[in-house]
Protein backbone atom coordinates (compact mmCIF):
# COMPACT_ATOMS: atom_id res chain seq x y z
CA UNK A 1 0.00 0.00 0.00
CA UNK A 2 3.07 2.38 0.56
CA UNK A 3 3.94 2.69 -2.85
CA UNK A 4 0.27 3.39 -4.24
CA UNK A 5 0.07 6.24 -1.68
CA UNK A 6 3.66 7.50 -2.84
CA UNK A 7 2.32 7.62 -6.26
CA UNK A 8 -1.13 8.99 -5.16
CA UNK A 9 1.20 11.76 -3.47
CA UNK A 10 2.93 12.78 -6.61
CA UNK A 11 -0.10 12.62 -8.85
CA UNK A 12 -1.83 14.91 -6.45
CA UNK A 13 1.33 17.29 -5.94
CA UNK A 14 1.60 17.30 -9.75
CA UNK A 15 -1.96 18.40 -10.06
CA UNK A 16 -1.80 21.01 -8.21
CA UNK A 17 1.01 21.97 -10.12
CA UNK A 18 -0.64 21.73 -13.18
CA UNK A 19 -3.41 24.04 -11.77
CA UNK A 20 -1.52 26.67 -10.58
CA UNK A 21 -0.05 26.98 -14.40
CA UNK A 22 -3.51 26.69 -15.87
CA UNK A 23 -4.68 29.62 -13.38
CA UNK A 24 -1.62 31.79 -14.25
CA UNK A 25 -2.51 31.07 -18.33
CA UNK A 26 -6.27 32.29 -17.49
CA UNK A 27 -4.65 35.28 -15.97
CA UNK A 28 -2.54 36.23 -18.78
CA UNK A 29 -5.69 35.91 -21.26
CA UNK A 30 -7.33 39.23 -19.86
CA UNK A 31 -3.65 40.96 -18.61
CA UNK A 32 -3.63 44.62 -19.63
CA UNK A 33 -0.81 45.78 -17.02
CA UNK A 34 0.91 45.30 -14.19
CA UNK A 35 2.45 42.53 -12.20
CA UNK A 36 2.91 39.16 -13.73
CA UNK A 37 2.18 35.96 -11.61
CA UNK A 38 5.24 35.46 -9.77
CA UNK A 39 5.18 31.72 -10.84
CA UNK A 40 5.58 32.56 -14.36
CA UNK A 41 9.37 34.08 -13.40
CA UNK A 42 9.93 30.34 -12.53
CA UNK A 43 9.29 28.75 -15.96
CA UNK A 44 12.83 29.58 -17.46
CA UNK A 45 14.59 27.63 -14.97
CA UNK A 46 12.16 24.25 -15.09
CA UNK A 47 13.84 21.46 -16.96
CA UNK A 48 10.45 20.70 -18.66
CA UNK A 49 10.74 24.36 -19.87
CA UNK A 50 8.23 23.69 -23.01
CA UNK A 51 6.45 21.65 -21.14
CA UNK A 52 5.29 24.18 -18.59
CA UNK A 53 5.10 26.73 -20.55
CA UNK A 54 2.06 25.38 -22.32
CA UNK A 55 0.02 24.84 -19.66
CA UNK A 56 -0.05 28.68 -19.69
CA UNK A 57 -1.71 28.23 -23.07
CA UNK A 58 1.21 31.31 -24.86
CA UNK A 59 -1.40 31.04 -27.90
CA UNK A 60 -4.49 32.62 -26.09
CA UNK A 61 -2.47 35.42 -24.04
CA UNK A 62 -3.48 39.04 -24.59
CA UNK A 63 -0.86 41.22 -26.21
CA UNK A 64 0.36 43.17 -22.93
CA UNK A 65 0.63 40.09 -21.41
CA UNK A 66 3.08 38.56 -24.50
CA UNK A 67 4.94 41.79 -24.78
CA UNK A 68 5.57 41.70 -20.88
CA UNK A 69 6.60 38.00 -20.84
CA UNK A 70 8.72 38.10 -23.92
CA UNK A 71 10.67 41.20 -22.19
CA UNK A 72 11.07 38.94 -19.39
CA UNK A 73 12.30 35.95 -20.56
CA UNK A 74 14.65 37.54 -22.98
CA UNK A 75 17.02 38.03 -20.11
CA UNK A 76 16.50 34.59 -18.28
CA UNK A 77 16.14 31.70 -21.25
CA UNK A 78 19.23 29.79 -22.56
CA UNK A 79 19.56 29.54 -26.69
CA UNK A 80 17.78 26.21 -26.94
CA UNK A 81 14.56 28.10 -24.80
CA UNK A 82 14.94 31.35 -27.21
CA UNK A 83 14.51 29.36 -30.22
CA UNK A 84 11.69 27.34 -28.87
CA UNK A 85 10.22 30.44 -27.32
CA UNK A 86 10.56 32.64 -31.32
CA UNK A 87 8.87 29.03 -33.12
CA UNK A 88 6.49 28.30 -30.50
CA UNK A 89 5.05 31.44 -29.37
CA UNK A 90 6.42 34.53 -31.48
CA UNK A 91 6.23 33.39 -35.11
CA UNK A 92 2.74 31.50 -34.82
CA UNK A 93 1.43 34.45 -32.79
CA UNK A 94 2.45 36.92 -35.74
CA UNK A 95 1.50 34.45 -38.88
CA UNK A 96 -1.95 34.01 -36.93
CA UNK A 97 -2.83 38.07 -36.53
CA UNK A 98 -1.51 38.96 -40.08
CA UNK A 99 -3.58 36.30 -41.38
CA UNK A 100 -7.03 36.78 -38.88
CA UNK A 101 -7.03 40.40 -38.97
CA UNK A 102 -4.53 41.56 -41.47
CA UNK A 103 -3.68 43.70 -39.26
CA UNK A 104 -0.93 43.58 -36.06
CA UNK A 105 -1.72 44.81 -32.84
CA UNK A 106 0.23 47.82 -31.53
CA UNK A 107 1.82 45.08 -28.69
CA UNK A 108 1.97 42.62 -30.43
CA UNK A 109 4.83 44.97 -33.03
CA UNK A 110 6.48 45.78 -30.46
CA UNK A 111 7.05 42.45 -29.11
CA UNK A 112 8.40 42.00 -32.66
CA UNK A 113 10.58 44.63 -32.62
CA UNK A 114 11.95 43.87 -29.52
CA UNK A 115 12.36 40.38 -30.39
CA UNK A 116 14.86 41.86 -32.79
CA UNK A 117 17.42 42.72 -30.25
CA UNK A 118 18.23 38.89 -30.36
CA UNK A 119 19.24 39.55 -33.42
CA UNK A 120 20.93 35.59 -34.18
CA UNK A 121 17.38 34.25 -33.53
CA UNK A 122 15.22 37.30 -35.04
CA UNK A 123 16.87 36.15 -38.42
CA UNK A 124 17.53 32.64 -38.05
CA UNK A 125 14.13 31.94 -36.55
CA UNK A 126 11.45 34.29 -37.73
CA UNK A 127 12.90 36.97 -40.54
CA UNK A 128 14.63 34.26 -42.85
CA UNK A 129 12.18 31.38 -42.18
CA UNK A 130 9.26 33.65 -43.22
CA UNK A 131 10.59 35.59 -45.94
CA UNK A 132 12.09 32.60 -47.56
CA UNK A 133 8.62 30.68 -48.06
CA UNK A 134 6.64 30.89 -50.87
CA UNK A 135 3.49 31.58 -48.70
CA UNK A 136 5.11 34.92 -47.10
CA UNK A 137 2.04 37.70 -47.49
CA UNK A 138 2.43 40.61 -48.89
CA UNK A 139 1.14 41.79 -45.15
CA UNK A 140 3.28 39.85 -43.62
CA UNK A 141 6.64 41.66 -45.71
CA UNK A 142 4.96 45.08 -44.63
CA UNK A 143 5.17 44.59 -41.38
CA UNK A 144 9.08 42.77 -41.26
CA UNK A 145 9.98 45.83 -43.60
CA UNK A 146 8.71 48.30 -41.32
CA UNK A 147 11.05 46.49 -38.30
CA UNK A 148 13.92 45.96 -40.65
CA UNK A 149 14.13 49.79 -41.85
CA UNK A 150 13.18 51.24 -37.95
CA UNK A 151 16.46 48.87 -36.29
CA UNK A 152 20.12 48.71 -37.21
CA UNK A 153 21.54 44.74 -37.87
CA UNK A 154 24.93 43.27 -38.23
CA UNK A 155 25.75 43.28 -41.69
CA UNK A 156 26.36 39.37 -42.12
CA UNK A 157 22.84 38.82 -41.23
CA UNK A 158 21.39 41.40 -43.91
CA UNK A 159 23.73 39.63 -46.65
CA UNK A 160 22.38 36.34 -45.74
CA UNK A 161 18.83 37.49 -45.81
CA UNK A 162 19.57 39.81 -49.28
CA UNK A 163 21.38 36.52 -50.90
CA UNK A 164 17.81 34.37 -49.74
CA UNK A 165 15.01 37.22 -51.41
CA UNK A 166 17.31 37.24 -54.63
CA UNK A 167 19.43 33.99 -55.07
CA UNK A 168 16.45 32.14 -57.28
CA UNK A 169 15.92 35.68 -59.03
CA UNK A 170 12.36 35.22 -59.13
CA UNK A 171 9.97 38.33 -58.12
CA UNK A 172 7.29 38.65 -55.79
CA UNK A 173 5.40 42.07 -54.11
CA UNK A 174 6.77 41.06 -50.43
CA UNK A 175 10.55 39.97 -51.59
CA UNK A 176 10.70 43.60 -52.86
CA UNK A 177 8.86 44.90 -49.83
CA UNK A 178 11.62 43.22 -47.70
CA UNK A 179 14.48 44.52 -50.00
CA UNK A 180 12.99 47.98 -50.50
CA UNK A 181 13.45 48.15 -46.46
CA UNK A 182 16.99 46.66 -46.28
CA UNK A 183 18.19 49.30 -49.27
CA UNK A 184 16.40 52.13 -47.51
CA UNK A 185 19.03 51.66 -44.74
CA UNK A 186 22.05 52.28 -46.87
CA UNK A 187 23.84 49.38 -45.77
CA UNK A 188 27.67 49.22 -46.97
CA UNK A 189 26.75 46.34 -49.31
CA UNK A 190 29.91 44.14 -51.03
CA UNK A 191 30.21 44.82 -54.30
CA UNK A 192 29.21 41.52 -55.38
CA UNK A 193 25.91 41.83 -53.55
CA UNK A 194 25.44 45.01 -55.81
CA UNK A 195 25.81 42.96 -58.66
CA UNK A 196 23.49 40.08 -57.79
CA UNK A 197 21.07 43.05 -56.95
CA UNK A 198 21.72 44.35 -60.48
CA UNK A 199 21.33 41.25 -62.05
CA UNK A 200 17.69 40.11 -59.85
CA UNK A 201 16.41 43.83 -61.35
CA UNK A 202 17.47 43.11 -64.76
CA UNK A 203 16.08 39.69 -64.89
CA UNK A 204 12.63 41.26 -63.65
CA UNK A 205 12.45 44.29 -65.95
CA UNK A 206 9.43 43.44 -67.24
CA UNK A 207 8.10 43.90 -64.03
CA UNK A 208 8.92 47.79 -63.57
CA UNK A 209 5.36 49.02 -63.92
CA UNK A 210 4.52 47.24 -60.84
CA UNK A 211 4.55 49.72 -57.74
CA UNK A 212 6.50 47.35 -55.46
CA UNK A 213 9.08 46.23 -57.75
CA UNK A 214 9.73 50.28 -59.29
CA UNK A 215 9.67 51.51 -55.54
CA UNK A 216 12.50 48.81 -54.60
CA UNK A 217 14.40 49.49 -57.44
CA UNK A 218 14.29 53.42 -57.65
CA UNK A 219 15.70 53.09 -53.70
CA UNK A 220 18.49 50.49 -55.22
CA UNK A 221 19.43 53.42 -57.91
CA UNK A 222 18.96 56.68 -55.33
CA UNK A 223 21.18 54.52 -53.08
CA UNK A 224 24.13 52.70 -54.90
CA UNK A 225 24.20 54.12 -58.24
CA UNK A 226 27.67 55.91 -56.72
CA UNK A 227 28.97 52.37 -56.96
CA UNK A 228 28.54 51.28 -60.81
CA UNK A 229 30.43 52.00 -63.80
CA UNK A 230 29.05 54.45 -66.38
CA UNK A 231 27.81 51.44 -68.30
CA UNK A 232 26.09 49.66 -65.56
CA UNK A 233 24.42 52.46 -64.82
CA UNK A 234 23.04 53.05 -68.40
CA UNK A 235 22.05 49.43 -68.52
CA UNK A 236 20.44 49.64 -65.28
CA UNK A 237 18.48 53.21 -66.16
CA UNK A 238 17.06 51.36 -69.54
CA UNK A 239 15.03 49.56 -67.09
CA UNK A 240 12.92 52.09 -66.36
CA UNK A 241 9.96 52.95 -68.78
């Protein structure tokens, strides 16, 4: 009988465990401001991080309550919790509002944007993974533009994310949307960027009378045209109607 009432024990204990989570996750559904629940501090330091952190239900908080947490656990969760934390929570969060209301709430942006300060798994886990799939809306690009041209990144990760929009050449209204926000910046681009820049516009020149691809490319020319030849600039110019 001693072990059935150890195990009845634990069951129990982890019940009330599982409660106290649940509670804290019906909390953070109607949060506006304020203190946290204390026990949600704790979650970062559980073993069965992921675990715990959905019985909080991340899916249904409200937007002050995200924005609060995400501040929060930026400082306390190790590399393998941060990417969890972007694929679980952010990205599905963001994909679901674009896509429900195509529109973002004002909290839900600047979880986003703060997001951004972990810059390694901004790119690696929501910017490239997004802008890299063929179902990336033209909402979606707006939005990631608008974050891209308002904070400053390492260079190596705008390359990398430049190289991804433009390596297959192939156009589409929130590729340009993306580039038309990393050119606005005036990043100190390697000249063989530039020319795989050049050579994505001149592939698409038929597309110049569409607004997103002639607003991306008149930024590309206002910006780097220092940094052609004479003739490269001529062929690029022809482009335009």
């Amino acid at each position: 009988m001693e072990p059935k009432k150890t195990e009845l024990n634990i069951f129990k204990k982890r019940s009330k465990k599982i409660k106290i989570f649940e509670r804290a996750g019906l909390f953070l559904r109607i949060y506006r401001s304020g203190k946290i629940p204390k026990i949600i501090k704790f979650i970062p330091i559980l073993k069965n991080f992921e675990e715990i952190l959905w019985l909080t239900r991340p899916d249904r908080w409200s937007f002050q309550a995200l924005f609060t947490i995400t501040r929060m656990f930026f400082s306390k969760l190790n590399q393998d919790q941060l990417k969890r934390f972007f694929c679980l929570v952010l990205v599905p969060r963001f994909q679901e509002e674009i896509f429900k209301k195509k529109k973002i709430n004002p909290h839900l942006f600047l979880t986003i944007k703060l997001s951004a300060k972990k810059e390694k798994f901004f790119f690696s886990n929501l910017i490239i993974p997004i802008c890299s799939s063929k179902n990336c809306t033209t909402r979606e690009a707006i939005f990631l533009a608008s974050i891209i041209s308002n904070c400053k990144f390492s260079i190596n990760h705008i390359l990398c994310l430049v190289l991804i929009l433009i390596k297959d050449k192939l156009f589409s209204n929130s590729r340009c949307l993306i580039l038309r926000g990393i050119l606005s910046k005036k990043y100190n681009l390697p000249n063989r960027i530039l020319e795989y820049l050049m050579d994505f516009f001149l592939f698409n020149k038929n597309k110049i009378k569409l607004e997103k691809f002639r607003n991306c490319f008149l930024i590309f020319i206002k910006n780097y045209s220092a940094f052609f030849s004479i003739e490269e600039k001529s062929c690029l110019l022809k482009i335009l109607p």
